[in-house]
N, C-alpha and C. Protein backbone atom coordinates (compact mmCIF):
# COMPACT_ATOMS: atom_id res chain seq x y z
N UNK A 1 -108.22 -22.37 -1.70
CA UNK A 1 -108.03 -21.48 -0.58
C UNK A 1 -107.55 -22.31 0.60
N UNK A 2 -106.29 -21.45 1.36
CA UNK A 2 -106.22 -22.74 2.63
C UNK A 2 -107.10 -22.18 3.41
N UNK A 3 -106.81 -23.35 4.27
CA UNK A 3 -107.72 -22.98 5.81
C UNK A 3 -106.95 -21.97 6.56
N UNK A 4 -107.69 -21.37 7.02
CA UNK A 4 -107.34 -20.61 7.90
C UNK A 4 -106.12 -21.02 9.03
N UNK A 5 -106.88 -22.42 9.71
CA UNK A 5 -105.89 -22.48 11.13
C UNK A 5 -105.08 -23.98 10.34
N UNK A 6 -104.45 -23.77 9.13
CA UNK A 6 -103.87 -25.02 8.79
C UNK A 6 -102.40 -24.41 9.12
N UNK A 7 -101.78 -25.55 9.35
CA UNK A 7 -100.12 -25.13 10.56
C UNK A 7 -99.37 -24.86 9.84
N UNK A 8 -98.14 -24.22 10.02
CA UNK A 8 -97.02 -23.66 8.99
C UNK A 8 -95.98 -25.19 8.95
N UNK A 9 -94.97 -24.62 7.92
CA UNK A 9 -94.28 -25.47 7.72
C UNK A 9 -92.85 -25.34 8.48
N UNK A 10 -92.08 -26.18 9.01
CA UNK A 10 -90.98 -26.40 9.45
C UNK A 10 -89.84 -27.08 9.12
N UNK A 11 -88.50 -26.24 9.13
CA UNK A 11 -87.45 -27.46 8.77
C UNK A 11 -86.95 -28.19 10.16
N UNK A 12 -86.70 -29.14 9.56
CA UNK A 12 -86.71 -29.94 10.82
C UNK A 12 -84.62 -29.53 11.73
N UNK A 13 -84.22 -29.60 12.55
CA UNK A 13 -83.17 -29.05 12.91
C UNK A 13 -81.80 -30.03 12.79
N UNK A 14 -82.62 -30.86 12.30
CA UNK A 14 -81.31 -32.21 11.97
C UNK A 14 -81.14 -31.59 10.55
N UNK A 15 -81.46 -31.01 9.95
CA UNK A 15 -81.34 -30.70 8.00
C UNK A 15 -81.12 -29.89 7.76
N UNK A 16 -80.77 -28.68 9.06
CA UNK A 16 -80.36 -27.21 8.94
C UNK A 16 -78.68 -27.80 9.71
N UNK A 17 -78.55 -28.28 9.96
CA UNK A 17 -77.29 -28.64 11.05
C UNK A 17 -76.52 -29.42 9.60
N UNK A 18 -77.11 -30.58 9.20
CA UNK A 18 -76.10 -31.26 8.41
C UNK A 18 -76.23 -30.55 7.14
N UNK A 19 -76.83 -29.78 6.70
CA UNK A 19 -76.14 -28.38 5.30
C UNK A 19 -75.34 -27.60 6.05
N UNK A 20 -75.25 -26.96 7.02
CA UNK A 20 -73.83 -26.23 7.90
C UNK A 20 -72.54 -26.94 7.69
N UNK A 21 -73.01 -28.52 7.89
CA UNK A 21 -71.77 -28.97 8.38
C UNK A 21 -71.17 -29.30 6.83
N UNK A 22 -71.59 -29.75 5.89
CA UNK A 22 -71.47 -29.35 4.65
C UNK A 22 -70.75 -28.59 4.05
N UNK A 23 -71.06 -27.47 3.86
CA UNK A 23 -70.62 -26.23 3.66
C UNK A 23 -69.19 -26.03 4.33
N UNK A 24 -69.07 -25.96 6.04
CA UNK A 24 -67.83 -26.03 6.63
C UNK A 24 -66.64 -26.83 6.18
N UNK A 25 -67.22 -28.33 5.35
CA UNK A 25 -66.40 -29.14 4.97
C UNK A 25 -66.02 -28.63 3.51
N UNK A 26 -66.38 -27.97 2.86
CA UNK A 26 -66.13 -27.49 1.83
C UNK A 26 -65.06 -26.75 1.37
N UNK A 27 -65.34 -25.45 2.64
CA UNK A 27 -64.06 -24.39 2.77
C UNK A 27 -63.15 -24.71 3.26
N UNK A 28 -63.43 -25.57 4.46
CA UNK A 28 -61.48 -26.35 5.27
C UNK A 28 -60.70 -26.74 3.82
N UNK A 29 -62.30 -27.42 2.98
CA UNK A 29 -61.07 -28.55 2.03
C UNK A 29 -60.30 -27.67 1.09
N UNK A 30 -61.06 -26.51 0.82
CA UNK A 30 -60.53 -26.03 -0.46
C UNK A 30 -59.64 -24.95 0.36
N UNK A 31 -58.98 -24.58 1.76
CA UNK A 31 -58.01 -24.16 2.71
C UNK A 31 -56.64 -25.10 2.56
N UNK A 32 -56.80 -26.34 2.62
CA UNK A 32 -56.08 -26.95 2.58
C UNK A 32 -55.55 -28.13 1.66
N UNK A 33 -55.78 -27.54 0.58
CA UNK A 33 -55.54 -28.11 -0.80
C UNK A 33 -54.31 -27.74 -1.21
N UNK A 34 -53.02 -28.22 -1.39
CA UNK A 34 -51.77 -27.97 -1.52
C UNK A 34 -51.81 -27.27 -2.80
N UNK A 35 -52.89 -27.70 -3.88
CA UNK A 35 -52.80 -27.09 -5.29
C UNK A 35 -52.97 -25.38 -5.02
N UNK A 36 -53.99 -25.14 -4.44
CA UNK A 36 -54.27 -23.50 -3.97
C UNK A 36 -53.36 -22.71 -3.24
N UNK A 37 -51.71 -22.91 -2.61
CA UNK A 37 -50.85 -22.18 -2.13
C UNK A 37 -49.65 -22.48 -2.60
N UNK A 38 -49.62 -22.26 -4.02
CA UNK A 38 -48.68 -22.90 -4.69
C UNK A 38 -47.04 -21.63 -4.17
N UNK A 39 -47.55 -20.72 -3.48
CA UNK A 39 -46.27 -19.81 -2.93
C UNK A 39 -45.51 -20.22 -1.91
N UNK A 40 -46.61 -20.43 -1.23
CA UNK A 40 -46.03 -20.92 0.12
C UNK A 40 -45.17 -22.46 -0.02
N UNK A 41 -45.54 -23.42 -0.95
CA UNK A 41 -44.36 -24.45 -1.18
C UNK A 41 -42.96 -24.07 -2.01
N UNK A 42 -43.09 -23.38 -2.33
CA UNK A 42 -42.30 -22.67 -3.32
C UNK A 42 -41.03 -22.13 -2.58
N UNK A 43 -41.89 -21.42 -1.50
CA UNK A 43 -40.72 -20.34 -1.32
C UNK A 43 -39.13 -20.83 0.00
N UNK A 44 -39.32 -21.61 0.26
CA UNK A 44 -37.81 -22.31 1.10
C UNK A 44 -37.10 -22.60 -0.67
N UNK A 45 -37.60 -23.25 -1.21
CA UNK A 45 -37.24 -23.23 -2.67
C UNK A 45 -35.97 -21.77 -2.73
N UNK A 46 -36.68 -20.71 -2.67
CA UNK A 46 -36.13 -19.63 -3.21
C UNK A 46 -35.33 -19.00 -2.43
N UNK A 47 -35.29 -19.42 -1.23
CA UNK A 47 -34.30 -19.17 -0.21
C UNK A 47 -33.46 -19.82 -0.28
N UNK A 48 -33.55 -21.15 -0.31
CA UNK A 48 -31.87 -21.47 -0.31
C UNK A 48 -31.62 -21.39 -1.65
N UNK A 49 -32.04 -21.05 -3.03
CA UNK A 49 -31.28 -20.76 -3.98
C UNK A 49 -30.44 -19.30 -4.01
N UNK A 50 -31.13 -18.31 -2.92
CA UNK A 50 -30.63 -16.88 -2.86
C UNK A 50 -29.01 -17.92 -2.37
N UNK A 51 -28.79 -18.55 -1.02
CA UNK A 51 -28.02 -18.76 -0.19
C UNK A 51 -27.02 -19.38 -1.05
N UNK A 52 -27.44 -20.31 -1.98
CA UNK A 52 -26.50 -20.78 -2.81
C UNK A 52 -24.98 -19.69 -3.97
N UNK A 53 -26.19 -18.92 -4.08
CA UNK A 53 -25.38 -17.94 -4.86
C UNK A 53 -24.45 -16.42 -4.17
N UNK A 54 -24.49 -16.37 -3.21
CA UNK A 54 -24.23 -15.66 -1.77
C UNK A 54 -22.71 -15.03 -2.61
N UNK A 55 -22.17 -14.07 -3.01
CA UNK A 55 -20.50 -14.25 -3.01
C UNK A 55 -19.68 -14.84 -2.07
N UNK A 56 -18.53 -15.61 -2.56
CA UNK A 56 -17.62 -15.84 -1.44
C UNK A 56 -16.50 -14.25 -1.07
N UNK A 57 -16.12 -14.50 0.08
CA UNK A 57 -15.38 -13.20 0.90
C UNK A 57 -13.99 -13.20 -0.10
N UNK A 58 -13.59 -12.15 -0.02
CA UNK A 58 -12.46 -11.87 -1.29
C UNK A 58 -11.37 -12.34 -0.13
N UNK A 59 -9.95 -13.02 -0.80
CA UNK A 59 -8.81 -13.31 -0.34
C UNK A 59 -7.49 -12.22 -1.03
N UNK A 60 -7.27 -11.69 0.54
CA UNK A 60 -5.90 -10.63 0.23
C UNK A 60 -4.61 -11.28 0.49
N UNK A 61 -3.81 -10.95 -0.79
CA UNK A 61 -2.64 -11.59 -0.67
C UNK A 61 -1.51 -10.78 0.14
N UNK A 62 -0.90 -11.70 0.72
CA UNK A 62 0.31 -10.41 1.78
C UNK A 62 1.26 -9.92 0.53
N UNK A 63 1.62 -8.49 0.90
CA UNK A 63 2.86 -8.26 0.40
C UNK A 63 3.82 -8.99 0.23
N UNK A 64 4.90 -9.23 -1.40
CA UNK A 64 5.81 -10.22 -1.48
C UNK A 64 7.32 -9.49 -0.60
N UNK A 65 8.08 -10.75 0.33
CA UNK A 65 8.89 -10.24 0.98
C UNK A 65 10.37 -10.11 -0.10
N UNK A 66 11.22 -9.16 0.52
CA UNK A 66 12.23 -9.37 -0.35
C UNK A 66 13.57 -9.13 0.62
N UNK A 67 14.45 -9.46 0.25
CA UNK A 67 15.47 -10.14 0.68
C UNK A 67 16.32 -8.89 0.76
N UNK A 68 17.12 -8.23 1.31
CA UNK A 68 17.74 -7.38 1.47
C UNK A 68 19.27 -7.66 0.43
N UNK A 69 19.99 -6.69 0.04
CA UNK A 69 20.87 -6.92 -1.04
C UNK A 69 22.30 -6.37 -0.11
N UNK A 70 23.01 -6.60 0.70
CA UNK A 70 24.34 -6.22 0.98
C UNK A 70 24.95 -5.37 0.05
N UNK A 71 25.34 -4.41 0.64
CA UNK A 71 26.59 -3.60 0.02
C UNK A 71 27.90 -3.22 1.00
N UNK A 72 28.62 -3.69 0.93
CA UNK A 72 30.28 -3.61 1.63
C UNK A 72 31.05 -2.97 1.08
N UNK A 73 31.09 -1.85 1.04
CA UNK A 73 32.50 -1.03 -0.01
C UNK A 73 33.33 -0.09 0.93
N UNK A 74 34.57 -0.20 1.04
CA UNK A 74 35.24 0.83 1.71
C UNK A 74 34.65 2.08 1.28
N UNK A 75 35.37 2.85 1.98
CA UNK A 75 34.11 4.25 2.20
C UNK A 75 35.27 4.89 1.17
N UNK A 76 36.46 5.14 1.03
CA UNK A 76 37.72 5.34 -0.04
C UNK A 76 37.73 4.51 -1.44
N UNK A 77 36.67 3.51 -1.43
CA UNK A 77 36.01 3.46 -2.65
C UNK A 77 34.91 3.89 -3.43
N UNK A 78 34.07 4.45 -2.30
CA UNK A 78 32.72 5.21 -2.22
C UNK A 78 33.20 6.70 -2.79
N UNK A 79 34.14 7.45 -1.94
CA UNK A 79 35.03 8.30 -2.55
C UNK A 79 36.58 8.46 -2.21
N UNK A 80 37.22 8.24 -3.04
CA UNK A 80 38.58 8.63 -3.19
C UNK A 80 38.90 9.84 -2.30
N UNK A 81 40.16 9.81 -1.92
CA UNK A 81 40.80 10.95 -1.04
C UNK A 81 40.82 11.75 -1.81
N UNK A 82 41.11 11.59 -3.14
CA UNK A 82 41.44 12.71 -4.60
C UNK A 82 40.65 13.33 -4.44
N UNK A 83 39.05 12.67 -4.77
CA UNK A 83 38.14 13.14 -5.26
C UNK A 83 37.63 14.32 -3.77
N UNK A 84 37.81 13.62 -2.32
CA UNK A 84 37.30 14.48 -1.53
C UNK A 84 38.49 16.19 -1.40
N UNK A 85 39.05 15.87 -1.82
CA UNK A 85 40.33 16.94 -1.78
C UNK A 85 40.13 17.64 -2.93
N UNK A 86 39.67 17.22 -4.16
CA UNK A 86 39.46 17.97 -4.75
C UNK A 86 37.78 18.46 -4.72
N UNK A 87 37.14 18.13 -4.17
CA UNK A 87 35.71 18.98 -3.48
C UNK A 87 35.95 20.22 -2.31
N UNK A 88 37.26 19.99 -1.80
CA UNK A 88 37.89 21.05 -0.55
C UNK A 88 38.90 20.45 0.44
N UNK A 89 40.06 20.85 -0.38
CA UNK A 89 41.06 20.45 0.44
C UNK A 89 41.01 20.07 2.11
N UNK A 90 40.09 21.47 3.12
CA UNK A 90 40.05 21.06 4.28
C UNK A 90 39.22 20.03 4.63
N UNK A 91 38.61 19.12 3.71
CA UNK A 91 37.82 18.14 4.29
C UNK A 91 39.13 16.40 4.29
N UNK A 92 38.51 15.72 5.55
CA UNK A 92 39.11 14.49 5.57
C UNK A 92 38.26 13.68 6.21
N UNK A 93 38.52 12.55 6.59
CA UNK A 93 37.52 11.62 7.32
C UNK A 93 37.44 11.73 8.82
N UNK A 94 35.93 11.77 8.91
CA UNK A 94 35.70 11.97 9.87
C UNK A 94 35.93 10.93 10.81
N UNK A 95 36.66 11.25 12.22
CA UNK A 95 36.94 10.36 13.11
C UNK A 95 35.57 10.21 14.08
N UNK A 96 35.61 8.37 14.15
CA UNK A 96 34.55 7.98 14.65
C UNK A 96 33.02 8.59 14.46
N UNK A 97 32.96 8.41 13.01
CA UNK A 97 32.04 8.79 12.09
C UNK A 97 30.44 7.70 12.51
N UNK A 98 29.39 8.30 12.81
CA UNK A 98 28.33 7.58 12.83
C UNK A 98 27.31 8.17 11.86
N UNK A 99 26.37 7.79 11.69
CA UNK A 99 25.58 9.01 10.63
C UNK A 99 24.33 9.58 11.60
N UNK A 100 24.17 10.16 11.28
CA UNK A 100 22.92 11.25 11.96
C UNK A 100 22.30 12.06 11.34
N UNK A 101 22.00 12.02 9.98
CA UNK A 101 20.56 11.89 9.06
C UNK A 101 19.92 10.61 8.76
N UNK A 102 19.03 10.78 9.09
CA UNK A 102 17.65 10.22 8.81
C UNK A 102 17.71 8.92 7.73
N UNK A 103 17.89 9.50 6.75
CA UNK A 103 18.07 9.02 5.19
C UNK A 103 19.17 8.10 5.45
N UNK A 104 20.25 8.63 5.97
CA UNK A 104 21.75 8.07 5.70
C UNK A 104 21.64 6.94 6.95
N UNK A 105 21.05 6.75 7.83
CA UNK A 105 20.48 5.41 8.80
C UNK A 105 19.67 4.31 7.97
N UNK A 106 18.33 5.43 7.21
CA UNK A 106 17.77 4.38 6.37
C UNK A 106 18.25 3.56 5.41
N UNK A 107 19.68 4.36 4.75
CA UNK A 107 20.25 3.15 3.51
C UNK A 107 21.13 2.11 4.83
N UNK A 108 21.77 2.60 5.85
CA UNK A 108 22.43 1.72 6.62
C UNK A 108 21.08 0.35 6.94
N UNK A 109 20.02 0.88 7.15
CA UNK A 109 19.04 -0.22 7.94
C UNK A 109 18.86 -0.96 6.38
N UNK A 110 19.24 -1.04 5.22
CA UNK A 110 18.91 -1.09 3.77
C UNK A 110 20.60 -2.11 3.59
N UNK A 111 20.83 -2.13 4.63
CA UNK A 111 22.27 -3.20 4.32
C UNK A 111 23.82 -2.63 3.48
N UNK A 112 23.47 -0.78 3.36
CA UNK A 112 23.95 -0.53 2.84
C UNK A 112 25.18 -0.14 3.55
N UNK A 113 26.02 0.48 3.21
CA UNK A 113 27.04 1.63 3.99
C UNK A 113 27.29 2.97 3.83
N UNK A 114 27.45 3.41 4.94
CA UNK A 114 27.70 4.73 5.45
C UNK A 114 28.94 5.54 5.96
N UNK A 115 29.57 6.71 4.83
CA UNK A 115 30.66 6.95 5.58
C UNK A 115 30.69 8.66 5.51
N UNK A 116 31.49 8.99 6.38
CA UNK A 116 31.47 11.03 6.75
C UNK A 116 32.69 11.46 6.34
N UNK A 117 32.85 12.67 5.75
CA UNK A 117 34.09 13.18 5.95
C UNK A 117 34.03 15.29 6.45
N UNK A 118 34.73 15.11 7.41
CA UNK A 118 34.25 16.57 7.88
C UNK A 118 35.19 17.51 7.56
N UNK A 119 35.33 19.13 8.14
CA UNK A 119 36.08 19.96 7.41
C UNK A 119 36.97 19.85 8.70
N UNK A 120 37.91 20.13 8.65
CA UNK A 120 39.07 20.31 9.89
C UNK A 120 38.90 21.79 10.55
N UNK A 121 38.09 22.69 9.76
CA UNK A 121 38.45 23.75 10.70
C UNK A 121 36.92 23.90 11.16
N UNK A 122 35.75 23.88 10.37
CA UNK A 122 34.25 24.21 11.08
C UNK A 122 33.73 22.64 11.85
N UNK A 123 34.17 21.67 11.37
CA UNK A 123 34.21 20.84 11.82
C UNK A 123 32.39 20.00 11.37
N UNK A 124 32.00 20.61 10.30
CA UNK A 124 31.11 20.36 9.07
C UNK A 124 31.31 19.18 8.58
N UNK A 125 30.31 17.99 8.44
CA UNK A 125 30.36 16.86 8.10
C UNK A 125 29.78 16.79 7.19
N UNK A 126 29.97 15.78 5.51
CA UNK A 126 29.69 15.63 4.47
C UNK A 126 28.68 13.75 4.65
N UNK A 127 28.21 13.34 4.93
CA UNK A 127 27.78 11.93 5.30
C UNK A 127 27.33 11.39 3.66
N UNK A 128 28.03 10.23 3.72
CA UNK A 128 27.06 9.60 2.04
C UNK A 128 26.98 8.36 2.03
N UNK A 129 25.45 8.13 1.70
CA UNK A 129 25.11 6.69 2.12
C UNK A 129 24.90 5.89 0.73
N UNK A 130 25.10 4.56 0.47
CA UNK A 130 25.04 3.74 -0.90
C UNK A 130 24.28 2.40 -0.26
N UNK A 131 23.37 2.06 -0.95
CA UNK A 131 22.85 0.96 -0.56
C UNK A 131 22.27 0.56 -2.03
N UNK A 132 22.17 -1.35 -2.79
CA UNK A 132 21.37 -1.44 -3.40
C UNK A 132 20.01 -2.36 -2.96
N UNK A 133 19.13 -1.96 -3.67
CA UNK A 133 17.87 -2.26 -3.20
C UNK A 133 17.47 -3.55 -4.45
N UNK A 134 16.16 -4.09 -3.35
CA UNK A 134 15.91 -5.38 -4.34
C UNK A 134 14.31 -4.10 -5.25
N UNK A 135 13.84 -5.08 -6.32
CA UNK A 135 13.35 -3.72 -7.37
C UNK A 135 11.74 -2.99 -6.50
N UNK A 136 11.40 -3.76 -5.86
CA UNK A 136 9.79 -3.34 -5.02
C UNK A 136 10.46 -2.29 -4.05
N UNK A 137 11.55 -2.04 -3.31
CA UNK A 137 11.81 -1.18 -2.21
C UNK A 137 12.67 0.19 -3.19
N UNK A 138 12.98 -0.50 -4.38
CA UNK A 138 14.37 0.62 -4.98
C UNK A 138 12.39 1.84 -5.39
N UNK A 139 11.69 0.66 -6.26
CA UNK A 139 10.58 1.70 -6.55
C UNK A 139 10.19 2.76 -5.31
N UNK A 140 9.99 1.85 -4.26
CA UNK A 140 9.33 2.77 -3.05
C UNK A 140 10.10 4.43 -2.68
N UNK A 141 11.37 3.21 -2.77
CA UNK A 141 12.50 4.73 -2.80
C UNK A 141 12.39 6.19 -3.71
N UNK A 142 12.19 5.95 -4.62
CA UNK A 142 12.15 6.44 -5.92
C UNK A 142 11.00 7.43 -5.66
N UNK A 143 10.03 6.72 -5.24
CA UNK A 143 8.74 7.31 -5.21
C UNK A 143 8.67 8.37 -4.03
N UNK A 144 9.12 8.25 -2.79
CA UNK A 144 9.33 8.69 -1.35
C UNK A 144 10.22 9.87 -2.40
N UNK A 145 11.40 9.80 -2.41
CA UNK A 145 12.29 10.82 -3.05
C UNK A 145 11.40 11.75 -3.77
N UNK A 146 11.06 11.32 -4.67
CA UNK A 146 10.25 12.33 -6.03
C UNK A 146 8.81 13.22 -4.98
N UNK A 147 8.27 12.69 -4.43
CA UNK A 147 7.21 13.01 -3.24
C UNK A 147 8.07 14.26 -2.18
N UNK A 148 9.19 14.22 -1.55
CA UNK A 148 10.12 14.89 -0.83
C UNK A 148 10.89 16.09 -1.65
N UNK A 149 11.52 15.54 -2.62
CA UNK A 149 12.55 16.66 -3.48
C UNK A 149 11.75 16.86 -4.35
N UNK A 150 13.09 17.88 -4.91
CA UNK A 150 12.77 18.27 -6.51
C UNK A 150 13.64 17.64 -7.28
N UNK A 151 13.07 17.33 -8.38
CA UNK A 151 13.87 16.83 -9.32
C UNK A 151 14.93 17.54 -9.97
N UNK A 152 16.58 16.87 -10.32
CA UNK A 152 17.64 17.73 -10.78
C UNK A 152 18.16 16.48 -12.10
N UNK A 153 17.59 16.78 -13.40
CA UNK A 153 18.13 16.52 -14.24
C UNK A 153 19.59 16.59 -14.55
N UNK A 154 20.40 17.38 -13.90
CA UNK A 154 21.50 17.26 -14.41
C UNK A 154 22.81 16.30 -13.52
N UNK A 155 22.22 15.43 -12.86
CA UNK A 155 22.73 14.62 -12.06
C UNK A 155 22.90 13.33 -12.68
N UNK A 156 22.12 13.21 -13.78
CA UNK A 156 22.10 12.19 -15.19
C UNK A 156 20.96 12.09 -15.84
N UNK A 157 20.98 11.19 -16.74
CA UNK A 157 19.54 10.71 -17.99
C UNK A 157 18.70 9.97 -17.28
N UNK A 158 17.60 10.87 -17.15
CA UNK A 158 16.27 9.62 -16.38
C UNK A 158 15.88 8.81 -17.74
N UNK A 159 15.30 7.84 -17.65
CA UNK A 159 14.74 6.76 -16.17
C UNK A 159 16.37 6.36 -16.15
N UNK A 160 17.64 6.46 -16.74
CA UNK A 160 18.84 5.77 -16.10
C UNK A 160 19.04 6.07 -14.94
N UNK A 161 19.10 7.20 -14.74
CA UNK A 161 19.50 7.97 -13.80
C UNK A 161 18.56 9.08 -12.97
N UNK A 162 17.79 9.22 -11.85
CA UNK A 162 17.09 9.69 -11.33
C UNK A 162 17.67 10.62 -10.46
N UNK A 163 17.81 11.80 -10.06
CA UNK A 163 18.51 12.93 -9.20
C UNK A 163 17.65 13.45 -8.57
N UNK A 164 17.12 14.06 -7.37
CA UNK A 164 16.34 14.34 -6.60
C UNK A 164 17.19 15.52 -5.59
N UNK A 165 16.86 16.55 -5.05
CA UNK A 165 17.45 17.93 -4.11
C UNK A 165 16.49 18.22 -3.68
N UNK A 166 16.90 18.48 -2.22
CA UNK A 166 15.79 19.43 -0.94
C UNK A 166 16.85 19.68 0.17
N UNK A 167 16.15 21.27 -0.28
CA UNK A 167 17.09 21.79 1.58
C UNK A 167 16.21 21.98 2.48
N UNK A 168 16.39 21.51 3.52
CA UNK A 168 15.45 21.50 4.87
C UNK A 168 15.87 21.67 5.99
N UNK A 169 15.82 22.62 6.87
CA UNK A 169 16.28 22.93 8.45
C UNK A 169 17.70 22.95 8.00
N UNK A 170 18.37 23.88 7.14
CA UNK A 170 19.64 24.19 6.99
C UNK A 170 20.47 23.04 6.00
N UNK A 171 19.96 22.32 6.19
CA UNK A 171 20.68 20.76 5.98
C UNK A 171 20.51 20.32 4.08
N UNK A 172 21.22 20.20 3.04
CA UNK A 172 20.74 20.05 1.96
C UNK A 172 21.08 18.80 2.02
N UNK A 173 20.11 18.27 1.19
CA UNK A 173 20.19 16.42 0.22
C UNK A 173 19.82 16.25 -0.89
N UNK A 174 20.68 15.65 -1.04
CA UNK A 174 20.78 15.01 -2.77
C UNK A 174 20.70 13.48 -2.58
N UNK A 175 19.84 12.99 -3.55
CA UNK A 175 19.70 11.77 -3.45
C UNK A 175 19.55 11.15 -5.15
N UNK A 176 20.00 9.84 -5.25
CA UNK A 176 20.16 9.70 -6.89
C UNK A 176 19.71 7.94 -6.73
N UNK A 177 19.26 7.75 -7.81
CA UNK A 177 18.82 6.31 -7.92
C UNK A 177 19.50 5.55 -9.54
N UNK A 178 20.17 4.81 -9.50
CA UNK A 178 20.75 4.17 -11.07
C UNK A 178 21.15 2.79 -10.71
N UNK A 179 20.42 2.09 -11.48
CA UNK A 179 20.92 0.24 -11.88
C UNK A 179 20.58 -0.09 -10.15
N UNK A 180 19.40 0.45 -9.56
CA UNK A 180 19.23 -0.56 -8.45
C UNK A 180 20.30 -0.21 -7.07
N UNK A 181 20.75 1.17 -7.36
CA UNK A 181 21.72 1.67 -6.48
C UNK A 181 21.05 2.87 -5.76
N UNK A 182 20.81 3.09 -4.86
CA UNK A 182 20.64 4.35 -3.90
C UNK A 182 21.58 5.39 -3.43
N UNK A 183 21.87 6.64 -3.35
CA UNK A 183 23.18 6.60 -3.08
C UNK A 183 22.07 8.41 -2.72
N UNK A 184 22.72 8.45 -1.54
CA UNK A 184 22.41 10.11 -0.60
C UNK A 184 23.99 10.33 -0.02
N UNK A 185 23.88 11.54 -0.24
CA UNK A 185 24.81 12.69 -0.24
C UNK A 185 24.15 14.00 0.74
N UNK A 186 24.23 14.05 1.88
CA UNK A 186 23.67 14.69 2.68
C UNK A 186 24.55 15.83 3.83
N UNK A 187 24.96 16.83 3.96
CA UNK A 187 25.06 18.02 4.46
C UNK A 187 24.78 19.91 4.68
N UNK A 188 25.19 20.19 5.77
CA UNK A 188 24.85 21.73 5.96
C UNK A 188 25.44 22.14 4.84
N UNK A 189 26.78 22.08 4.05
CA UNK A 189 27.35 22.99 3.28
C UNK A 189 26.65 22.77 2.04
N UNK A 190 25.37 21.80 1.94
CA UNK A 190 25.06 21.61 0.48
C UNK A 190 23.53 22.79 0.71
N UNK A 191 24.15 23.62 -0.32
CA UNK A 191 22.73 24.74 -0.16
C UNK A 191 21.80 24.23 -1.42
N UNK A 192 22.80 24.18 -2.67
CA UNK A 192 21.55 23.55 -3.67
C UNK A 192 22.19 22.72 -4.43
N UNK A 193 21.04 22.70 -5.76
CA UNK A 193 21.66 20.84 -6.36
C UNK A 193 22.67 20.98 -6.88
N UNK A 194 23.78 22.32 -7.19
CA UNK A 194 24.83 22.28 -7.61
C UNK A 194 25.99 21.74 -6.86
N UNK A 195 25.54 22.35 -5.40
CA UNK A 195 26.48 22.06 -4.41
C UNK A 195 27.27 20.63 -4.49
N UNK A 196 26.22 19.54 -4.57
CA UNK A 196 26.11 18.39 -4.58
C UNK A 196 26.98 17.73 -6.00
N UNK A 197 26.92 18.46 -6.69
CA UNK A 197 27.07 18.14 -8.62
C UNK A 197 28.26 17.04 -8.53
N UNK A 198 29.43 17.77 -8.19
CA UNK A 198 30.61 16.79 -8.15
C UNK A 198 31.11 15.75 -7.28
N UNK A 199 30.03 15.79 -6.15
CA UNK A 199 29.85 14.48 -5.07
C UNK A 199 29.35 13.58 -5.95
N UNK A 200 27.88 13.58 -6.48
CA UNK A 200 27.18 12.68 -7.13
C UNK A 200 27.92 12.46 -8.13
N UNK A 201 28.61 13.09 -8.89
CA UNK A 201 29.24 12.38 -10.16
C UNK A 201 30.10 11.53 -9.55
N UNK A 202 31.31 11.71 -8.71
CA UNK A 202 32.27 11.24 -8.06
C UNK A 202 31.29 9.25 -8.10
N UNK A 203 30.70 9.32 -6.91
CA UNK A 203 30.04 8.39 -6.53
C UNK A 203 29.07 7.29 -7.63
N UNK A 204 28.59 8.34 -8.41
CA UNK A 204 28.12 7.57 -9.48
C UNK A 204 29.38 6.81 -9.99
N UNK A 205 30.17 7.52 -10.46
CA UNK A 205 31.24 6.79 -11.24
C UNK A 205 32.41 5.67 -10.46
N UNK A 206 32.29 5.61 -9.33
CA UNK A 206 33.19 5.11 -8.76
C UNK A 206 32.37 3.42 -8.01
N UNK A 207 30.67 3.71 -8.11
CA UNK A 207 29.80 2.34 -7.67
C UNK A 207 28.89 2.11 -8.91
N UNK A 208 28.61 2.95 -9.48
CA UNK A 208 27.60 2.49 -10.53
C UNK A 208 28.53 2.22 -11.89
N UNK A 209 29.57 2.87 -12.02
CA UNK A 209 30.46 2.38 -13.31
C UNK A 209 29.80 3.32 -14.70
C-alpha cells in the first residue's frame, strides 16, 4: 500500500523538450529527402522535352514568275482583207484604232496585239486580240474564260482547241485558246457563237496553222 502523502512523479522538462526536438528532426528530414519528390525533379525534365519537339512554322513558297511571250503580227496577218470582206464587205480598218474592251487591253497588257476593223456606214467596230501565253497564265486564262462564258464546241476539238461565248451589255465575245495562243474576237454585231464562227476560224488558221 503507498503512503498516503508519498509525492507524485515528474518528467523532468529537459526530456519533454529534447523528444520534441527529435521528432521535429525527423519530419524536416523526411521533407527534404530528394528520394520522396521524385516529381518535382523530374518535371523541368518534361518541359523542355515538350519545347524540343514544338513544330517548326511552315515555309510558303512565292508564286513561280513567268516571263511574258511577245507576239508581233501585222493585224492583215491576224486577218486578211479577203477574209474581212468576205465577213461584210462594208467593214475595213479602223482608223486610229485603240481597243476598248476589257479583254482586248488584257491580251495587249499580255504582250500581245490588237487590231479593229469597223463598218463604214454604222461605224461598228470588230476588235481582235492574239496574244501567246507562257503555260501557268494560258491555264489561268482558260479557267477565267470557262468561269465567264459558255462553252462552244464548234469553234474546234477540245482540249486542242477550247471556244468559249458570252453576250453582255449588248457587246458579244468569243474567246478561243489552242497551242498556247489566246485569241478574242470581241463586238456589238456578235449576238451569238455563230456570229463569231468565221472570225475564229479565219484567225485560227491564219496564227495557229
Amino acid at each position: 500500500m503507498p503512503r498516503p502523502n508519498a509525492p507524485l512523479l515528474r518528467l523532468r522538462p529537459v526530456a519533454l523538450a529534447a523528444a520534441g526536438a527529435t521528432a521535429l528532426a525527423l519530419v524536416l528530414s523526411a521533407c527534404t529527402d530528394p528520394a520522396a519528390s521524385p516529381a518535382e525533379t523530374s518535371a523541368p525534365a518534361a518541359s523542355g522535352s515538350a519545347a524540343a519537339t514544338a513544330p517548326a512554322e511552315p515555309t510558303i513558297e512565292p508564286e513561280p514568275t513567268e516571263e511574258p511571250i511577245p507576239f508581233e503580227v501585222a493585224c492583215e496577218e491576224i486577218l486578211t482583207p479577203d477574209q474581212v470582206y468576205a465577213f461584210n464587205p462594208n467593214y475595213g480598218t479602223a482608223p486610229d484604232y485603240t481597243p476598248s474592251a476589257a479583254t482586248i487591253a488584257d491580251v495587249v497588257d499580255a504582250s500581245g496585239t490588237a487590231c479593229g476593223w469597223s463598218n463604214q456606214t454604222s461605224g461598228e467596230v470588230i476588235e481582235v486580240g492574239v496574244a501567246t501565253l507562257p503555260e501557268h497564265a494560258y491555264e489561268l486564262q482558260v479557267g477565267d474564260a470557262a468561269l465567264r462564258s459558255n462553252p462552244v464546241p464548234t469553234y474546234g476539238t477540245p482540249p486542242e482547241v477550247e471556244g468559249f461565248f458570252r453576250q453582255s451589255g449588248g457587246v458579244g465575245q468569243a474567246q478561243v485558246f489552242a497551242d498556247g495562243y489566246w485569241i478574242v474576237v470581241e463586238s456589238p454585231v456578235l449576238f451569238e457563237p455563230g456570229d463569231a464562227q468565221g472570225l475564229v476560224a479565219d484567225v485560227i488558221a491564219n496564227v495557229v496553222g
